[in-house]
PDB file of N, CA and C in Angstrom:
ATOM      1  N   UNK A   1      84.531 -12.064  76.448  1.00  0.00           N
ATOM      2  CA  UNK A   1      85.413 -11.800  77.556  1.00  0.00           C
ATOM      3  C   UNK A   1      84.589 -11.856  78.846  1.00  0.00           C
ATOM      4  N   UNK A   2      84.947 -12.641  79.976  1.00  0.00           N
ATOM      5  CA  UNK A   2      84.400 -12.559  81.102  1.00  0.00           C
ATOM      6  C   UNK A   2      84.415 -11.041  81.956  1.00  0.00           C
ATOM      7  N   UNK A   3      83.336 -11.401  82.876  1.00  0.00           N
ATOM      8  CA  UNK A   3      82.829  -9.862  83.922  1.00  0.00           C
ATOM      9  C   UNK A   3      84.253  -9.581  84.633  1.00  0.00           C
ATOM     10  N   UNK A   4      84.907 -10.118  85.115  1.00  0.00           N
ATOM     11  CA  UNK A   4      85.994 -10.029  86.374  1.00  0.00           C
ATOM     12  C   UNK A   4      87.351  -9.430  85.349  1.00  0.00           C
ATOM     13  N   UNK A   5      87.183 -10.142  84.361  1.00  0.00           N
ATOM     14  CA  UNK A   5      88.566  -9.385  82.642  1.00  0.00           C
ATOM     15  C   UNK A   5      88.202  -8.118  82.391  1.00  0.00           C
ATOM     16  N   UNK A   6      87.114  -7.816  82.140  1.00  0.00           N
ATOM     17  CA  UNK A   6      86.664  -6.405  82.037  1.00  0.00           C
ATOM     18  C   UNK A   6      86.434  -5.598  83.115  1.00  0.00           C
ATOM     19  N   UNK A   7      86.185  -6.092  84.214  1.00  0.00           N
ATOM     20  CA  UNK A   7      86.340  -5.151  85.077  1.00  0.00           C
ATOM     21  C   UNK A   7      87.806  -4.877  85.962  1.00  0.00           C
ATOM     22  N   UNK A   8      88.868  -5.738  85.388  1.00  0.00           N
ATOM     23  CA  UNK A   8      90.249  -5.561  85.583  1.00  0.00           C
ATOM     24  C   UNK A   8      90.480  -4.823  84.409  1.00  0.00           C
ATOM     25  N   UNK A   9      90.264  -4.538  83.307  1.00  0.00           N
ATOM     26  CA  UNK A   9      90.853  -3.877  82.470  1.00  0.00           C
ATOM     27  C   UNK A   9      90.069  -2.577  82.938  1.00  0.00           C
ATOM     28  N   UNK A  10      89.204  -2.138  82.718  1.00  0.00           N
ATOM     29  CA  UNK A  10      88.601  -1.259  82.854  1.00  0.00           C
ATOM     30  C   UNK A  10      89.295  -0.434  84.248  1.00  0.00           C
ATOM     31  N   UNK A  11      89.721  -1.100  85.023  1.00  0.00           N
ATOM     32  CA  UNK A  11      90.238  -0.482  86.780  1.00  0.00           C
ATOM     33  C   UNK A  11      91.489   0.062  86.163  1.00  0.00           C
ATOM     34  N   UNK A  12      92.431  -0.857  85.029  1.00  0.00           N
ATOM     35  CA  UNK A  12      93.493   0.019  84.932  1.00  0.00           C
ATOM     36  C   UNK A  12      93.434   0.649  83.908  1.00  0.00           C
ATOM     37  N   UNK A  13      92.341   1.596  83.936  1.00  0.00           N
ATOM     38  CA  UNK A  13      92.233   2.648  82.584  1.00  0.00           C
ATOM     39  C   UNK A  13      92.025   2.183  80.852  1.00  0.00           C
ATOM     40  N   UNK A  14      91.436   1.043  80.954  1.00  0.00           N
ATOM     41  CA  UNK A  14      91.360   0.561  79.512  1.00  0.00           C
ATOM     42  C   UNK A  14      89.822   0.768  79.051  1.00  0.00           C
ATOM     43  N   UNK A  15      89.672   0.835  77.867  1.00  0.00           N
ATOM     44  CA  UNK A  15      88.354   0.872  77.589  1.00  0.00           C
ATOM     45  C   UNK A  15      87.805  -0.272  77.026  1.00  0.00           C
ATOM     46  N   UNK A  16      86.875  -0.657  77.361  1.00  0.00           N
ATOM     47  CA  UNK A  16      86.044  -2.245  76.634  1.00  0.00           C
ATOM     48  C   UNK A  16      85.503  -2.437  75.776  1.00  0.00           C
ATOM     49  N   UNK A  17      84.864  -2.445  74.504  1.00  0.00           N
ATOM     50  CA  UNK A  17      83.963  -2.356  74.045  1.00  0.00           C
ATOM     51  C   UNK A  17      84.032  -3.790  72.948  1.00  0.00           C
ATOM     52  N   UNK A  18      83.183  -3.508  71.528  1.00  0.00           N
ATOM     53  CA  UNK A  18      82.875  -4.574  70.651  1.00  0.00           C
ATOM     54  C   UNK A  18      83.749  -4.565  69.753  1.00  0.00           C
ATOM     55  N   UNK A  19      83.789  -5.150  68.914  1.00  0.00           N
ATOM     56  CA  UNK A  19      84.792  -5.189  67.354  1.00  0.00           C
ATOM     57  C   UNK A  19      84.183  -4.349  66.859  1.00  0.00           C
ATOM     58  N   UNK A  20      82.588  -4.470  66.306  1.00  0.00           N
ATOM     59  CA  UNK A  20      82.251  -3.288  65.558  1.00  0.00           C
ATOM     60  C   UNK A  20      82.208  -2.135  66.210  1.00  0.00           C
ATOM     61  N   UNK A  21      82.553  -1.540  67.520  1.00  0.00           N
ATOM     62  CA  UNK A  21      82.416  -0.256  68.053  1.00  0.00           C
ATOM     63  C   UNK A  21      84.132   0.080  67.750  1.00  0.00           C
ATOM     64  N   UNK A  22      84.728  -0.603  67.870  1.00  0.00           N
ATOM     65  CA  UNK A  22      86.294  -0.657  67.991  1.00  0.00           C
ATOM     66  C   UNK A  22      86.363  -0.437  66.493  1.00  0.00           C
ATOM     67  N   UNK A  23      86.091  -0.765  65.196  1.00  0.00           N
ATOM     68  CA  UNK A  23      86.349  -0.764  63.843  1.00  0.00           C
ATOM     69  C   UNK A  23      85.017   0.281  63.371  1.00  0.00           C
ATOM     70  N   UNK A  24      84.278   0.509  64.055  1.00  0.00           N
ATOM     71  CA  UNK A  24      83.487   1.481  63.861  1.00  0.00           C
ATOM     72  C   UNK A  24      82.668   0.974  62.138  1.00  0.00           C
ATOM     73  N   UNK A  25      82.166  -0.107  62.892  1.00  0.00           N
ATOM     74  CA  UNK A  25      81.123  -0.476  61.598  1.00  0.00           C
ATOM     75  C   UNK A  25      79.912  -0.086  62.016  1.00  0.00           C
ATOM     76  N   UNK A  26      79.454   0.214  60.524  1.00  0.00           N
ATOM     77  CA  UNK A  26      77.809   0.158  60.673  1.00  0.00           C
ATOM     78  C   UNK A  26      77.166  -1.128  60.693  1.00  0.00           C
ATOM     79  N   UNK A  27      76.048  -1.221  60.695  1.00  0.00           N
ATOM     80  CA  UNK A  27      75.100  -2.243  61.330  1.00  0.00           C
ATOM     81  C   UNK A  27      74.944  -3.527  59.836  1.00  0.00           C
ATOM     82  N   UNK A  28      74.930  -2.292  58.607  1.00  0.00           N
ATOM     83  CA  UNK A  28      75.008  -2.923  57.349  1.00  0.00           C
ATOM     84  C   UNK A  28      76.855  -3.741  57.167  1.00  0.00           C
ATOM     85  N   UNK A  29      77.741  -3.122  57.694  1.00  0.00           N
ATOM     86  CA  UNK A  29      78.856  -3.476  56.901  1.00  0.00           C
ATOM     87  C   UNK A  29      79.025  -5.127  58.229  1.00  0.00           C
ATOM     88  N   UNK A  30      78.433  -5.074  59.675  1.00  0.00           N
ATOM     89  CA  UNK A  30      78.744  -6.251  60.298  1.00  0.00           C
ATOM     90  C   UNK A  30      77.999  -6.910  59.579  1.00  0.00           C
ATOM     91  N   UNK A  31      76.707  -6.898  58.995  1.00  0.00           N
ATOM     92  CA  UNK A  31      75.708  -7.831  58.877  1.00  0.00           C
ATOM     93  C   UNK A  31      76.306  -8.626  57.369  1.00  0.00           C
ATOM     94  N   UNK A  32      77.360  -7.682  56.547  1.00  0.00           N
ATOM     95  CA  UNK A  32      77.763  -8.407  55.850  1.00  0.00           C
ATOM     96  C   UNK A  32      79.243  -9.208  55.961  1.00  0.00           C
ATOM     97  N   UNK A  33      79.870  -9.066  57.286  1.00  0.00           N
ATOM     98  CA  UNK A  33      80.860  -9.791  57.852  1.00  0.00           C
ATOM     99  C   UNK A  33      80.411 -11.085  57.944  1.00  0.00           C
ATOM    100  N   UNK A  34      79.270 -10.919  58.315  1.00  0.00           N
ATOM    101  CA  UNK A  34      78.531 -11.866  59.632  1.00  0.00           C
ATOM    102  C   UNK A  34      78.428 -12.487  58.134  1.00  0.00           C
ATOM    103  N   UNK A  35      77.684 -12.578  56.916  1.00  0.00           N
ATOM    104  CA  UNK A  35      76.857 -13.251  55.814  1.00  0.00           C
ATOM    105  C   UNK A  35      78.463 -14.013  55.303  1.00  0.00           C
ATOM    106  N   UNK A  36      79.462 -13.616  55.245  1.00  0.00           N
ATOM    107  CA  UNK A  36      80.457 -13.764  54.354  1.00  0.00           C
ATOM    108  C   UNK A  36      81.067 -15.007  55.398  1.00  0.00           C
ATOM    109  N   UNK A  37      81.519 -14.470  56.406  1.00  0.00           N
ATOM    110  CA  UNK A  37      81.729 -15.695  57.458  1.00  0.00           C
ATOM    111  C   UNK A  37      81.012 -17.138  57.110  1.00  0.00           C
ATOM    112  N   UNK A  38      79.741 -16.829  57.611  1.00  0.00           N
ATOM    113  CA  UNK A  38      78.837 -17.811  57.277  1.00  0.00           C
ATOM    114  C   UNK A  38      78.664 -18.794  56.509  1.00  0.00           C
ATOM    115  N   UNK A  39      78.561 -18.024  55.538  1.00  0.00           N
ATOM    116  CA  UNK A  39      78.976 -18.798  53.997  1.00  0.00           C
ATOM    117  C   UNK A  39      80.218 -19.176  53.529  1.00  0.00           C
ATOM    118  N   UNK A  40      81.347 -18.793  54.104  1.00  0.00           N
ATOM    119  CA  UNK A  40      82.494 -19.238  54.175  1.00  0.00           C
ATOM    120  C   UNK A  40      82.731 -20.764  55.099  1.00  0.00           C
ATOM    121  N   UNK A  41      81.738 -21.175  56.562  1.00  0.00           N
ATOM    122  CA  UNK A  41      81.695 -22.005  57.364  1.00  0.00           C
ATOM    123  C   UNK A  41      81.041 -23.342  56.667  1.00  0.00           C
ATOM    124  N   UNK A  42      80.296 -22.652  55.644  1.00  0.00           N
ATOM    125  CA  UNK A  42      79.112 -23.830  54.836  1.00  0.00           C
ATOM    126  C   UNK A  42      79.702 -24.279  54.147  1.00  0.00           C
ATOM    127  N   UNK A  43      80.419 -23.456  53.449  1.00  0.00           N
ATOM    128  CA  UNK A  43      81.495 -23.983  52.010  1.00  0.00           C
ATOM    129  C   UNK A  43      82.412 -25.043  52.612  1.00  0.00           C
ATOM    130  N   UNK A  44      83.222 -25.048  53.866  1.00  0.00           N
ATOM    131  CA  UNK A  44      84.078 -25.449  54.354  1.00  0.00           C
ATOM    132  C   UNK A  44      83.331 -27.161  54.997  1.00  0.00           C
ATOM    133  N   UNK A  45      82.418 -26.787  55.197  1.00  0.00           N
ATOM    134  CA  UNK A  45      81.211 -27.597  55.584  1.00  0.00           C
ATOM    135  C   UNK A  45      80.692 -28.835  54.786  1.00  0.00           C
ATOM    136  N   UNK A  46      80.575 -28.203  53.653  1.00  0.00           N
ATOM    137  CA  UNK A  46      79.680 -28.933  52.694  1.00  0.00           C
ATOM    138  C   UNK A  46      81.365 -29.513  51.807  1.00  0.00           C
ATOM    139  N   UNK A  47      82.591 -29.160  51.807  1.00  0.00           N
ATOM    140  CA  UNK A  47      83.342 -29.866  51.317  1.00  0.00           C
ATOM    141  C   UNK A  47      83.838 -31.403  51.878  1.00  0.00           C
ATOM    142  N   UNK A  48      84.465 -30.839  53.198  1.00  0.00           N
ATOM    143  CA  UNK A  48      84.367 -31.862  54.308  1.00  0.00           C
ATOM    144  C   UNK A  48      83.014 -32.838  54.316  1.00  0.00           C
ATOM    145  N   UNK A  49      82.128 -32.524  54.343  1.00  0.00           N
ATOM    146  CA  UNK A  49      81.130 -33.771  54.233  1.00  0.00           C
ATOM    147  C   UNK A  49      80.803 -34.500  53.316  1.00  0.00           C
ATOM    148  N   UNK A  50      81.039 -33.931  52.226  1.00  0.00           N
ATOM    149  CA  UNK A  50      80.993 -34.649  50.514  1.00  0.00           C
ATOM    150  C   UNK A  50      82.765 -35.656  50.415  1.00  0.00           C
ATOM    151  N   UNK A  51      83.218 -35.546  51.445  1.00  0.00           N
ATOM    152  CA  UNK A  51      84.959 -36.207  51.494  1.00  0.00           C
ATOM    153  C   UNK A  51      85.487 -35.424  50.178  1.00  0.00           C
ATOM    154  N   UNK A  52      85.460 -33.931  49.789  1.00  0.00           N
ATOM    155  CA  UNK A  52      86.140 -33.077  48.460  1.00  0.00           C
ATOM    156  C   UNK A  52      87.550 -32.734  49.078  1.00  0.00           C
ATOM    157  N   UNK A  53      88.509 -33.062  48.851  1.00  0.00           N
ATOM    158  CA  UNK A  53      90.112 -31.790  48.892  1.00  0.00           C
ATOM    159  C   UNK A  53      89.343 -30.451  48.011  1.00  0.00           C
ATOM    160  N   UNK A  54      90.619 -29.324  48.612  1.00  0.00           N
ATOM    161  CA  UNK A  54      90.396 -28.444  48.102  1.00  0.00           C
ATOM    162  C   UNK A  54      90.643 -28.220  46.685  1.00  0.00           C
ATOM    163  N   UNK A  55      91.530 -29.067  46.224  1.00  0.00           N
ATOM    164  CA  UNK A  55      91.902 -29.390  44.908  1.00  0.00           C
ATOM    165  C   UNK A  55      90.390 -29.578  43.894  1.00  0.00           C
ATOM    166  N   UNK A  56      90.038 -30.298  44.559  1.00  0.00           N
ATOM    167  CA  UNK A  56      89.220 -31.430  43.764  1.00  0.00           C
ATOM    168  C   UNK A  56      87.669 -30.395  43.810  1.00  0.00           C
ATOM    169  N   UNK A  57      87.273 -29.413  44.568  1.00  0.00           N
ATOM    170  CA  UNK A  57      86.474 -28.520  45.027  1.00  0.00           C
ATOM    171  C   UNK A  57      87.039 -27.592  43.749  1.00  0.00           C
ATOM    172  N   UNK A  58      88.159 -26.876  44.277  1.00  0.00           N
ATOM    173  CA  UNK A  58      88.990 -26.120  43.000  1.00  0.00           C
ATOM    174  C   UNK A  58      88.730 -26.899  41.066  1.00  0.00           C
ATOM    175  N   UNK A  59      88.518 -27.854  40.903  1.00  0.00           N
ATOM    176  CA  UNK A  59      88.417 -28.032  39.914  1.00  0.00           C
ATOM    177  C   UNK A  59      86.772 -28.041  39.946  1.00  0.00           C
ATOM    178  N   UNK A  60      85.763 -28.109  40.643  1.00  0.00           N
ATOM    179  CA  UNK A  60      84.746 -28.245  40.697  1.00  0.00           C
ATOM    180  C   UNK A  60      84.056 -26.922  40.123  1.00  0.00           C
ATOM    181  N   UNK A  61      84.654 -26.018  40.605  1.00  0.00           N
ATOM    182  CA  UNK A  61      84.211 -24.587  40.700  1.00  0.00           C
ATOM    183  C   UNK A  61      85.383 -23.953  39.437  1.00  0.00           C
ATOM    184  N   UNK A  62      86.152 -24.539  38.750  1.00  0.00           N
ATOM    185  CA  UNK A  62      86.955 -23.619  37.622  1.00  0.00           C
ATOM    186  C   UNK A  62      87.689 -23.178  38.322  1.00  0.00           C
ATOM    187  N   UNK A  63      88.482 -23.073  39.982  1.00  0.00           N
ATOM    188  CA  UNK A  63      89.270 -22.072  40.042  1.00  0.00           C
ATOM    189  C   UNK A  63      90.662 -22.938  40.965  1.00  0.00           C
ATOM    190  N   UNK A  64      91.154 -22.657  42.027  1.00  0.00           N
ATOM    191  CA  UNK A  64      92.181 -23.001  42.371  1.00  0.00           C
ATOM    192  C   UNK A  64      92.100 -23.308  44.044  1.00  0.00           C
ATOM    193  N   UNK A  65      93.383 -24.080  43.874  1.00  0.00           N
ATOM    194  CA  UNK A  65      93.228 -24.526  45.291  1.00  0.00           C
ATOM    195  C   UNK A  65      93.334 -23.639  46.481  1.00  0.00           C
ATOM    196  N   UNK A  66      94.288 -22.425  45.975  1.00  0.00           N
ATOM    197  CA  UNK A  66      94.320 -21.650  47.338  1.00  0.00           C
ATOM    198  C   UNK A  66      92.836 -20.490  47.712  1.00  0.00           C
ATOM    199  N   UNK A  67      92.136 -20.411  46.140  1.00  0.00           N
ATOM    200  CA  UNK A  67      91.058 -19.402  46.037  1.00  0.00           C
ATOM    201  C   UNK A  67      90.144 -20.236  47.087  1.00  0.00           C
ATOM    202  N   UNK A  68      89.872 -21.448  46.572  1.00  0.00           N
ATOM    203  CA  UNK A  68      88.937 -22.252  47.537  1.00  0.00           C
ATOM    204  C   UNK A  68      89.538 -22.022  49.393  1.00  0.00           C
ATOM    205  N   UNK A  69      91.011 -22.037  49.712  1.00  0.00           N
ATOM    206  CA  UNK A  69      91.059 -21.770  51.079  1.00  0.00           C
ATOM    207  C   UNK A  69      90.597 -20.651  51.499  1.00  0.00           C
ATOM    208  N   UNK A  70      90.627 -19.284  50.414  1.00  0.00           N
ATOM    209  CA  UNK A  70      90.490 -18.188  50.972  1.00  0.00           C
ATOM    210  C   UNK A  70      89.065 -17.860  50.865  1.00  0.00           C
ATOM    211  N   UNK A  71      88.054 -18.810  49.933  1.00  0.00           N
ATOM    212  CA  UNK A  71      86.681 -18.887  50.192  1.00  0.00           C
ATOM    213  C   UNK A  71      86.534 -19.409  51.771  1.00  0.00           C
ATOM    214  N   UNK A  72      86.987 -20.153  52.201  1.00  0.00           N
ATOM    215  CA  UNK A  72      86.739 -20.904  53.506  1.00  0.00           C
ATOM    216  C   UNK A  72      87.526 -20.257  54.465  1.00  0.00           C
ATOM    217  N   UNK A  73      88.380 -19.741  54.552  1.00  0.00           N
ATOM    218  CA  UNK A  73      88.717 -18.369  55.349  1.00  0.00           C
ATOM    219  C   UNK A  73      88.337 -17.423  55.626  1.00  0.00           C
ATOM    220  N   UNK A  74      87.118 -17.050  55.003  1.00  0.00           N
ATOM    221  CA  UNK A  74      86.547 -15.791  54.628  1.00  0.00           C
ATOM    222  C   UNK A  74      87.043 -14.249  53.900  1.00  0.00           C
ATOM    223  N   UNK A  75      87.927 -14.735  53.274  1.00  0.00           N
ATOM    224  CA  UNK A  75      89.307 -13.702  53.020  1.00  0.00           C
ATOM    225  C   UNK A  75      87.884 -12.676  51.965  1.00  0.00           C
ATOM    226  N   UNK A  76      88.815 -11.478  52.423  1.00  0.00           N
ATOM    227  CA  UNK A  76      87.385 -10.000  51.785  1.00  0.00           C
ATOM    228  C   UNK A  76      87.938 -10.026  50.471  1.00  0.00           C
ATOM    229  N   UNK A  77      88.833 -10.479  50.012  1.00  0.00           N
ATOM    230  CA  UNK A  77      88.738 -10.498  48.658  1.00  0.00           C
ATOM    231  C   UNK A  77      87.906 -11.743  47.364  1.00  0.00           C
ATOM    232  N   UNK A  78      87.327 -12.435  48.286  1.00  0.00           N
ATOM    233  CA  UNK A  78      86.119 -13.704  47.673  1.00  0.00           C
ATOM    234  C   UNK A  78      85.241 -12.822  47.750  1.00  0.00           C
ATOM    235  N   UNK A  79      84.220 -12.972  46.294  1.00  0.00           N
ATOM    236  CA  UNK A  79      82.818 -12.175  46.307  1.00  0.00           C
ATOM    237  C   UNK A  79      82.038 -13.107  46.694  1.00  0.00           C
ATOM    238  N   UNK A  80      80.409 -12.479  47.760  1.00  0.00           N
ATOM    239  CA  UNK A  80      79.886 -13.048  47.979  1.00  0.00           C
ATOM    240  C   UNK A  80      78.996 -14.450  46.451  1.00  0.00           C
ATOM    241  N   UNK A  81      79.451 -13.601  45.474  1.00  0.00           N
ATOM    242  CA  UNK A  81      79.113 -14.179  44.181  1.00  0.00           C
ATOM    243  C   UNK A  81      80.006 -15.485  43.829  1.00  0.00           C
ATOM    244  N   UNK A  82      80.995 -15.792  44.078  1.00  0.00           N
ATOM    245  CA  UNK A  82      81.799 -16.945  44.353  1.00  0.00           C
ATOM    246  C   UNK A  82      81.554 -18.101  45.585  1.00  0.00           C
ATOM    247  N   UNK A  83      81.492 -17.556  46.622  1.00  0.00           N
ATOM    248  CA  UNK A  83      81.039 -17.988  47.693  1.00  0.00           C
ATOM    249  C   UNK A  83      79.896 -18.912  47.248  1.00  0.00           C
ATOM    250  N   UNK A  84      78.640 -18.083  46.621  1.00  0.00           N
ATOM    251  CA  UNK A  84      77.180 -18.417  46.472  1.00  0.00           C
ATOM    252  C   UNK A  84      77.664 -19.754  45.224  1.00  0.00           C
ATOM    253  N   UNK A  85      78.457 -19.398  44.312  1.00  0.00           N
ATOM    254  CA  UNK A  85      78.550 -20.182  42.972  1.00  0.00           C
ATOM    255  C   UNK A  85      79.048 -21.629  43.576  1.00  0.00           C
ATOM    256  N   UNK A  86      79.993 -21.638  44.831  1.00  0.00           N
ATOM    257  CA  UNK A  86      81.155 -22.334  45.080  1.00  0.00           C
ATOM    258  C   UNK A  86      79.814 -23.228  45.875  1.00  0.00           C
ATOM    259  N   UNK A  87      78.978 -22.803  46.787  1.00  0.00           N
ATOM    260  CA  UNK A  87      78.432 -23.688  47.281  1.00  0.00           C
ATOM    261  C   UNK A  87      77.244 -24.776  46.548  1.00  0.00           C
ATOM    262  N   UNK A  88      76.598 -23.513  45.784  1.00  0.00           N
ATOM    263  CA  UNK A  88      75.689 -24.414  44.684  1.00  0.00           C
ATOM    264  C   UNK A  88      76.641 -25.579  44.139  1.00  0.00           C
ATOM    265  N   UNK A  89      77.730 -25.453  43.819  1.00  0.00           N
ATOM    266  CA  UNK A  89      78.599 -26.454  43.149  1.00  0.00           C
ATOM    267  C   UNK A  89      78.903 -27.622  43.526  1.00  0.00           C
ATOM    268  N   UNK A  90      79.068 -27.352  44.979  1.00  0.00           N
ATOM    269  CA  UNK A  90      78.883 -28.204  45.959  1.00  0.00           C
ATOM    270  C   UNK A  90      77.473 -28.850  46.772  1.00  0.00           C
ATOM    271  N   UNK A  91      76.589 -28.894  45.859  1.00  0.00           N
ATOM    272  CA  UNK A  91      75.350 -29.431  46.078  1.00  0.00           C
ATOM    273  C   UNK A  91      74.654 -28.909  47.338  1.00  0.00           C
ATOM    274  N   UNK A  92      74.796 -27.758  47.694  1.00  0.00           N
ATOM    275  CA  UNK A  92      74.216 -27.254  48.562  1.00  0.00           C
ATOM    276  C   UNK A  92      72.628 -26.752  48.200  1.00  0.00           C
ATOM    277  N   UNK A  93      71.860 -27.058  49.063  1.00  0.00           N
ATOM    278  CA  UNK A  93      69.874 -26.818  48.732  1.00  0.00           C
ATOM    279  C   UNK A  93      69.838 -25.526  49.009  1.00  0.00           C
ATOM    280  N   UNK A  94      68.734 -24.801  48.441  1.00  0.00           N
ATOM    281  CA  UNK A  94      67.980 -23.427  48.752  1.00  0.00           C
ATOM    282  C   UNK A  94      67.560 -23.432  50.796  1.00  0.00           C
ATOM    283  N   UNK A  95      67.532 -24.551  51.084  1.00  0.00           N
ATOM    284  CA  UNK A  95      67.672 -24.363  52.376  1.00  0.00           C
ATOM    285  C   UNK A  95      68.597 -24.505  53.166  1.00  0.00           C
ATOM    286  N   UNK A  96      69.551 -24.988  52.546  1.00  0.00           N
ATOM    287  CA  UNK A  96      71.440 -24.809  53.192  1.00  0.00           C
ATOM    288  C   UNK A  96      71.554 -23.196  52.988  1.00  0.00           C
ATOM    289  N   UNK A  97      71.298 -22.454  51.769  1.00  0.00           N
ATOM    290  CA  UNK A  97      71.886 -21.128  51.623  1.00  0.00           C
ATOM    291  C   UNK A  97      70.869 -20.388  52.676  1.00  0.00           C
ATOM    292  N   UNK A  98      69.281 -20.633  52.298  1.00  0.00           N
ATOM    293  CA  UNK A  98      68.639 -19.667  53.548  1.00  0.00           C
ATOM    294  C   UNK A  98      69.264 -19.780  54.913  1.00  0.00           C
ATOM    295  N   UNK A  99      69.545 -20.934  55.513  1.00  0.00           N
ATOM    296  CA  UNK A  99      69.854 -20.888  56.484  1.00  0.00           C
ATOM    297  C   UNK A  99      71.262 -20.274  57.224  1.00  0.00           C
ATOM    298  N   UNK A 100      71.667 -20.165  56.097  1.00  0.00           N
ATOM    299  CA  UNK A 100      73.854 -19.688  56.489  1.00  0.00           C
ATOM    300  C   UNK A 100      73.463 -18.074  56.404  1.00  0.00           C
ATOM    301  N   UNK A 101      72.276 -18.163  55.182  1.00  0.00           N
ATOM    302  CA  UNK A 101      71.743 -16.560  55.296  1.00  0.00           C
ATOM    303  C   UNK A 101      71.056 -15.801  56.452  1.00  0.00           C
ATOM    304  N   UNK A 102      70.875 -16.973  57.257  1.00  0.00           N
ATOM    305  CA  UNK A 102      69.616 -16.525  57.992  1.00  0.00           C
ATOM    306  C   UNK A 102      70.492 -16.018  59.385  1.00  0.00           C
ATOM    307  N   UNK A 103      71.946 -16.920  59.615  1.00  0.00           N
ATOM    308  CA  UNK A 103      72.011 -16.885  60.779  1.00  0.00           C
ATOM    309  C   UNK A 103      73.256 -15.720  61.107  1.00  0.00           C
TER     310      UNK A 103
END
Protein backbone atom coordinates (compact mmCIF):
# COMPACT_ATOMS: atom_id res chain seq x y z
CA UNK A 1 0.00 0.00 0.00
CA UNK A 2 1.36 3.41 -0.83
CA UNK A 3 2.57 6.39 1.88
CA UNK A 4 -0.35 8.96 0.91
CA UNK A 5 -3.23 5.42 1.35
CA UNK A 6 -1.96 5.00 4.68
CA UNK A 7 -1.69 8.13 5.72
CA UNK A 8 -5.41 8.77 4.53
CA UNK A 9 -6.51 5.86 6.31
CA UNK A 10 -4.77 6.37 9.27
CA UNK A 11 -6.27 10.42 9.40
CA UNK A 12 -9.67 8.78 9.42
CA UNK A 13 -9.08 6.62 12.42
CA UNK A 14 -8.02 3.34 10.79
CA UNK A 15 -5.25 1.32 11.83
CA UNK A 16 -2.46 -0.02 9.30
CA UNK A 17 -0.57 -2.70 9.80
CA UNK A 18 0.71 -6.33 8.11
CA UNK A 19 -1.26 -9.58 7.40
CA UNK A 20 0.76 -11.31 9.89
CA UNK A 21 0.19 -8.55 12.63
CA UNK A 22 -3.54 -8.47 11.50
CA UNK A 23 -3.84 -12.60 11.72
CA UNK A 24 -1.45 -12.51 14.46
CA UNK A 25 1.09 -15.05 13.18
CA UNK A 26 4.16 -16.06 14.51
CA UNK A 27 7.31 -15.75 12.63
CA UNK A 28 7.28 -19.78 12.30
CA UNK A 29 3.58 -20.09 11.06
CA UNK A 30 4.42 -16.97 8.09
CA UNK A 31 7.61 -18.67 7.24
CA UNK A 32 5.51 -21.64 6.53
CA UNK A 33 2.86 -19.63 4.42
CA UNK A 34 5.64 -18.15 2.69
CA UNK A 35 7.30 -22.15 1.97
CA UNK A 36 3.78 -23.49 0.89
CA UNK A 37 3.09 -20.52 -1.49
CA UNK A 38 6.31 -21.02 -2.99
CA UNK A 39 6.15 -24.37 -3.72
CA UNK A 40 2.80 -24.07 -4.84
CA UNK A 41 4.30 -21.18 -7.65
CA UNK A 42 7.01 -23.98 -8.73
CA UNK A 43 4.53 -26.70 -9.11
CA UNK A 44 2.42 -24.38 -11.23
CA UNK A 45 5.71 -23.48 -12.88
CA UNK A 46 7.28 -26.55 -13.66
CA UNK A 47 3.78 -27.84 -15.17
CA UNK A 48 3.33 -24.99 -17.56
CA UNK A 49 6.86 -25.39 -18.80
CA UNK A 50 6.92 -29.18 -19.33
CA UNK A 51 3.39 -28.16 -21.69
CA UNK A 52 1.46 -30.84 -18.62
CA UNK A 53 -2.65 -30.11 -18.15
CA UNK A 54 -3.60 -30.58 -14.87
CA UNK A 55 -5.10 -33.78 -15.83
CA UNK A 56 -2.16 -35.22 -17.22
CA UNK A 57 0.06 -33.83 -13.95
CA UNK A 58 -2.98 -35.51 -11.92
CA UNK A 59 -2.25 -38.78 -13.43
CA UNK A 60 1.44 -38.19 -13.00
CA UNK A 61 1.28 -37.88 -9.32
CA UNK A 62 -1.79 -40.73 -8.65
CA UNK A 63 -4.20 -38.07 -7.78
CA UNK A 64 -6.73 -35.71 -9.43
CA UNK A 65 -7.29 -32.89 -11.36
CA UNK A 66 -8.77 -30.55 -8.92
CA UNK A 67 -6.07 -31.79 -5.99
CA UNK A 68 -3.37 -30.65 -8.49
CA UNK A 69 -5.32 -26.98 -8.71
CA UNK A 70 -5.44 -26.79 -5.09
CA UNK A 71 -1.62 -27.81 -4.98
CA UNK A 72 -1.09 -24.69 -7.23
CA UNK A 73 -3.39 -22.54 -5.28
CA UNK A 74 -1.79 -23.12 -2.28
CA UNK A 75 -4.99 -24.40 -0.64
CA UNK A 76 -3.88 -25.38 3.45
CA UNK A 77 -5.30 -28.48 2.95
CA UNK A 78 -2.20 -29.87 0.40
CA UNK A 79 0.67 -31.24 2.64
CA UNK A 80 3.81 -29.79 2.21
CA UNK A 81 4.54 -33.71 1.56
CA UNK A 82 2.44 -33.66 -1.67
CA UNK A 83 3.59 -30.47 -2.82
CA UNK A 84 7.37 -31.90 -2.40
CA UNK A 85 6.14 -35.48 -4.11
CA UNK A 86 4.12 -33.46 -6.88
CA UNK A 87 7.18 -31.52 -7.86
CA UNK A 88 9.85 -34.29 -7.83
CA UNK A 89 7.28 -35.87 -10.27
CA UNK A 90 7.50 -33.22 -12.26
CA UNK A 91 11.20 -33.37 -12.79
CA UNK A 92 12.06 -30.76 -10.64
CA UNK A 93 16.25 -30.75 -9.40
CA UNK A 94 17.47 -30.51 -5.72
CA UNK A 95 18.18 -27.00 -6.86
CA UNK A 96 14.62 -26.06 -8.09
CA UNK A 97 13.39 -27.26 -4.45
CA UNK A 98 16.42 -25.37 -2.55
CA UNK A 99 15.64 -22.50 -4.21
CA UNK A 100 11.50 -22.20 -3.81
CA UNK A 101 12.91 -23.20 -0.25
CA UNK A 102 15.15 -20.62 -0.02
CA UNK A 103 13.05 -17.77 -1.06
Amino acid sequence: MDKNKKELLRAKGWEVGSTEEFLELSEEELAYIELKISLSRLTKELRVKRQLTQQQTADLISSSQSRVAKIEAGDPSVSVDLQIRSLLALGASKEELAEAIMS
